[in-house]
N, C-alpha and C. Protein backbone atom coordinates (compact mmCIF):
# COMPACT_ATOMS: atom_id res chain seq x y z
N UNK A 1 -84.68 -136.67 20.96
CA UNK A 1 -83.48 -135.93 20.69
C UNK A 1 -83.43 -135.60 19.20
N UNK A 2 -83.21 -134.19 18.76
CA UNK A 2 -83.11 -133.83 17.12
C UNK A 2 -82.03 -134.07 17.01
N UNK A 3 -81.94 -134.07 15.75
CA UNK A 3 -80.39 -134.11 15.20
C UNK A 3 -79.59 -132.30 14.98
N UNK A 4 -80.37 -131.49 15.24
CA UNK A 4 -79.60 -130.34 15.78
C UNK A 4 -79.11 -130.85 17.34
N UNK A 5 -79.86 -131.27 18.06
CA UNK A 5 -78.97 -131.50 19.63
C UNK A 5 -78.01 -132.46 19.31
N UNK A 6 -78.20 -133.39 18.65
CA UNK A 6 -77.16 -134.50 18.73
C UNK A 6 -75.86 -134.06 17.95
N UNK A 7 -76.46 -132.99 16.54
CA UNK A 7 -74.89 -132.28 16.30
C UNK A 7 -74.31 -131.22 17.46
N UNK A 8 -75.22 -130.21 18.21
CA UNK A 8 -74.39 -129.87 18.39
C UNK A 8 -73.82 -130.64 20.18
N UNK A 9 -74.42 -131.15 20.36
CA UNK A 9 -73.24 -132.42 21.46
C UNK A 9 -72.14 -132.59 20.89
N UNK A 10 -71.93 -133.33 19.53
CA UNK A 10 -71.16 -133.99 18.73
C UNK A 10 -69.93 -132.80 18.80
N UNK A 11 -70.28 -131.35 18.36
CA UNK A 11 -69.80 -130.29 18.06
C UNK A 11 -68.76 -129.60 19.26
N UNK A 12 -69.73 -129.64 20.58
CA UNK A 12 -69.08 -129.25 21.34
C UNK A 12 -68.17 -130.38 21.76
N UNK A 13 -68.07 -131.53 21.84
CA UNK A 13 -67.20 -132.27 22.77
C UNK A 13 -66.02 -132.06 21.33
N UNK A 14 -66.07 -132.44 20.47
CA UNK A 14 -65.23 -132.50 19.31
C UNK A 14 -64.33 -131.15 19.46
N UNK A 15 -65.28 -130.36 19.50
CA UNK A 15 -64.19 -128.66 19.72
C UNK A 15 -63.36 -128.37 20.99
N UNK A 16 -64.07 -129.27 22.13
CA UNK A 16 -63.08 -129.30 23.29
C UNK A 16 -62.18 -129.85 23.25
N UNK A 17 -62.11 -131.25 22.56
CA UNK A 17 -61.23 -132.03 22.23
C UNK A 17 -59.88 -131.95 21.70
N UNK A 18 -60.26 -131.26 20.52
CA UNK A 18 -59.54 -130.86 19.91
C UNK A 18 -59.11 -129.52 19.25
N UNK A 19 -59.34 -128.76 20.30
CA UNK A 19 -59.36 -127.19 20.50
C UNK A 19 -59.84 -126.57 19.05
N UNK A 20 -60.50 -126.93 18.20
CA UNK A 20 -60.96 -126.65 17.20
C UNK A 20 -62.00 -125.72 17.52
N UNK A 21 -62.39 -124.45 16.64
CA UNK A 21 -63.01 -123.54 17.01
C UNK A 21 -64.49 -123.92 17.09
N UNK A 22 -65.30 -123.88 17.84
CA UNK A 22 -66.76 -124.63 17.41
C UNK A 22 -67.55 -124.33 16.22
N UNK A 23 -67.18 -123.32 15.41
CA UNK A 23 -68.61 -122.77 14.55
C UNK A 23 -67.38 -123.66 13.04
N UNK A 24 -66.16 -123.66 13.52
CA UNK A 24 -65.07 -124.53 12.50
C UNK A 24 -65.41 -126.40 12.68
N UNK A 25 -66.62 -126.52 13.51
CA UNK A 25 -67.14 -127.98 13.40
C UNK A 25 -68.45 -128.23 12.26
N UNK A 26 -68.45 -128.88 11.20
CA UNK A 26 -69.06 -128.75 10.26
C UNK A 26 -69.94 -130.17 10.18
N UNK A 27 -71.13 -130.33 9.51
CA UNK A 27 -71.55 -131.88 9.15
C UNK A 27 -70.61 -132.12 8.93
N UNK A 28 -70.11 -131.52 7.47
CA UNK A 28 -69.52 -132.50 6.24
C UNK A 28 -67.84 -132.31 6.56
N UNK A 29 -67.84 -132.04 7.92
CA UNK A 29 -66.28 -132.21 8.32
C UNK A 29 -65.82 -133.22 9.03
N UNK A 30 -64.51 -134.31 8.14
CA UNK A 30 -63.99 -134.96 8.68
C UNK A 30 -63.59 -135.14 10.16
N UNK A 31 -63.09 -136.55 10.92
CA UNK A 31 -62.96 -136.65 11.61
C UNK A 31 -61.21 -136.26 12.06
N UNK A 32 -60.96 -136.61 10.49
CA UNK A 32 -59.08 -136.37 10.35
C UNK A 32 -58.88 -135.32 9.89
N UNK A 33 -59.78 -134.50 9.34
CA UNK A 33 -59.65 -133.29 8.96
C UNK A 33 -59.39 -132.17 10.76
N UNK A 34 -60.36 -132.70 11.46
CA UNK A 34 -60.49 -131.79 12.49
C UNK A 34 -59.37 -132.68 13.69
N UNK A 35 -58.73 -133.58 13.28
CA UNK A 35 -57.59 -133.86 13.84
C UNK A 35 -57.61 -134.85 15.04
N UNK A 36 -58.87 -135.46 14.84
CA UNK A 36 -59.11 -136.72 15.49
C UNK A 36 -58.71 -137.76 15.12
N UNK A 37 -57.95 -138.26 16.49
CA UNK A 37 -57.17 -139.52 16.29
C UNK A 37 -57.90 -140.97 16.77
N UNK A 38 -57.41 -142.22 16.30
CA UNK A 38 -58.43 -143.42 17.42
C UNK A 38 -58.58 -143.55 18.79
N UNK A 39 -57.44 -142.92 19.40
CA UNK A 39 -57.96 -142.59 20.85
C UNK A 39 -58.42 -141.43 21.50
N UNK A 40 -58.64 -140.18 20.42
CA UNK A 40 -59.79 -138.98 20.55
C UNK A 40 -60.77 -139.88 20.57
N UNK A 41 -60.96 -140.65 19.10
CA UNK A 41 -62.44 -140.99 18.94
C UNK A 41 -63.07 -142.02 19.86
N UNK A 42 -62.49 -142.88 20.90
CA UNK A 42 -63.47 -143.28 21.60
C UNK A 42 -63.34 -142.34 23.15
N UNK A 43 -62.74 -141.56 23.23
CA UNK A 43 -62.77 -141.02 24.58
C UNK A 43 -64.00 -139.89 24.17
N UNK A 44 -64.20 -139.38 22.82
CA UNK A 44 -65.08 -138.38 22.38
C UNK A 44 -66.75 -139.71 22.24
N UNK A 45 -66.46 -140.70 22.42
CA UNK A 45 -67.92 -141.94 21.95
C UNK A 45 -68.24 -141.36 23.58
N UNK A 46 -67.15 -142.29 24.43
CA UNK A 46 -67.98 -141.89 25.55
C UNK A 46 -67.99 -140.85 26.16
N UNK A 47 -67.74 -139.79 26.15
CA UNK A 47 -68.54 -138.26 26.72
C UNK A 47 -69.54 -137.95 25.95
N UNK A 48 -69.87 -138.25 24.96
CA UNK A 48 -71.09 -137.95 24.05
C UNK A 48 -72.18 -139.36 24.90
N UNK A 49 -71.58 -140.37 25.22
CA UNK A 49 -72.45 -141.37 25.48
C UNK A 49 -73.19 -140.77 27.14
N UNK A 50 -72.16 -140.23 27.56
CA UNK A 50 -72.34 -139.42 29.04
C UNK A 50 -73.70 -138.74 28.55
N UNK A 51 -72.52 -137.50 27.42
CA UNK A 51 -73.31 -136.07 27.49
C UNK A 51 -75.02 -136.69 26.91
N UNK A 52 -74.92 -137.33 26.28
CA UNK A 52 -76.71 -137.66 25.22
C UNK A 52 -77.75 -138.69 26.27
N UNK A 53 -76.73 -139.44 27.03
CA UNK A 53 -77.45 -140.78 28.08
C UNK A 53 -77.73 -141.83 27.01
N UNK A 54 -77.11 -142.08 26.17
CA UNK A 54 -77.46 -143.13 24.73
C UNK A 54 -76.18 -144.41 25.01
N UNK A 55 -76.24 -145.22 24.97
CA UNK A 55 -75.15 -146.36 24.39
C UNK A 55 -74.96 -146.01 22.62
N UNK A 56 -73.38 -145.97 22.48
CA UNK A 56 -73.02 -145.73 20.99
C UNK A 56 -71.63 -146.82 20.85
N UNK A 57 -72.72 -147.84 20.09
CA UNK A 57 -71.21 -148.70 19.24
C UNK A 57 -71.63 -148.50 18.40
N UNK A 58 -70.26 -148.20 17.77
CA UNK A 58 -70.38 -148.37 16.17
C UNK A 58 -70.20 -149.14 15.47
N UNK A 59 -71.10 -149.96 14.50
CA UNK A 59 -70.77 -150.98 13.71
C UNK A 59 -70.91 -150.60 12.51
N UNK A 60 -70.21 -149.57 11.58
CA UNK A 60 -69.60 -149.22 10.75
C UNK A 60 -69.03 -147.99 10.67
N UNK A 61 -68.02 -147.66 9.44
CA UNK A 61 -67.51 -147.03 9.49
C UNK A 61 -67.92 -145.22 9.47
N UNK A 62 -67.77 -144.38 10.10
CA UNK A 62 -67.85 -142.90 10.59
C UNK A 62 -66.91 -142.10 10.05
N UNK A 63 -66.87 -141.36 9.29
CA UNK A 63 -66.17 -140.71 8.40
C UNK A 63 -66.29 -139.32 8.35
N UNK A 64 -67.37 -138.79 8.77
CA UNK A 64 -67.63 -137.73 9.08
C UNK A 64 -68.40 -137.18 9.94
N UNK A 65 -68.45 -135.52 10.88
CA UNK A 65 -69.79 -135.42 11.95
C UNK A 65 -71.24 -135.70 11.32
N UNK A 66 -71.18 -135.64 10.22
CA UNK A 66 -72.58 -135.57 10.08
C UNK A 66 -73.02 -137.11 9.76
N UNK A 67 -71.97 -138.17 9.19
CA UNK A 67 -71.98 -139.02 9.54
C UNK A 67 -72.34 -139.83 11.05
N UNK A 68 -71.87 -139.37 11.74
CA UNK A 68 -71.99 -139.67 13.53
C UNK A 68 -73.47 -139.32 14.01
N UNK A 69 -73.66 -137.93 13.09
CA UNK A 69 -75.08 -137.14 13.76
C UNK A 69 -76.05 -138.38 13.52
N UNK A 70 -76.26 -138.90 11.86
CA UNK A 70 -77.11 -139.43 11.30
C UNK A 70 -77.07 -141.25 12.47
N UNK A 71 -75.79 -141.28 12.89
CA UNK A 71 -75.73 -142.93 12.96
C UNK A 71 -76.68 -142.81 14.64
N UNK A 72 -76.51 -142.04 15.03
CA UNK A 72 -76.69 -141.78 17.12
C UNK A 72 -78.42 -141.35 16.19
N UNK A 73 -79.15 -140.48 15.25
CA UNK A 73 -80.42 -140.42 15.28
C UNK A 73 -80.83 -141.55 14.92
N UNK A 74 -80.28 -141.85 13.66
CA UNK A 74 -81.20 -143.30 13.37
C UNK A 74 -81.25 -144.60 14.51
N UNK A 75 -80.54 -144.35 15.22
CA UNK A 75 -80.18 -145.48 16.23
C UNK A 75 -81.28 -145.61 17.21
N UNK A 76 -81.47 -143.82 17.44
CA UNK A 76 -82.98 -143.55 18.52
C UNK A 76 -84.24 -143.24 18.19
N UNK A 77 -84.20 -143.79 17.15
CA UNK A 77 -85.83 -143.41 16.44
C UNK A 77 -85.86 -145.00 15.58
């Protein structure tokens, strides 16, 4: 899996989520910026855990998508 697929997974569930426009989903865009709350963010862990077939806990803090992109690649390589 690249980390173009894993952003744009990240991208699309995030923009469904939170009706945010998709091409308005950025790396370096916050999670509170794009208006994700703590119970967006694990209902958005697991449809990404669906959409990718990966287990994702997080054991630190995620601050941003491109943050998320980097934590789900390094995790599978």
């Amino acid at each position: 899996m690249t980390r173009e697929d894993v952003f744009t997974a990240i991208a699309e569930v995030v923009s469904d989520r939170t009706d945010t426009a998709r091409e308005d989903v950025q790396e370096e865009s916050t999670f509170r910026d794009l208006g994700v709350d703590s119970l967006d963010t694990v209902e958005i862990l697991m449809e990404l855990e669906d959409k990718l077939g990966t287990e994702i806990e997080l054991d630190r803090k995620i601050s941003t998508v491109g943050d998320l992109v980097s934590f789900i690649v390094d995790k599978e390589n």
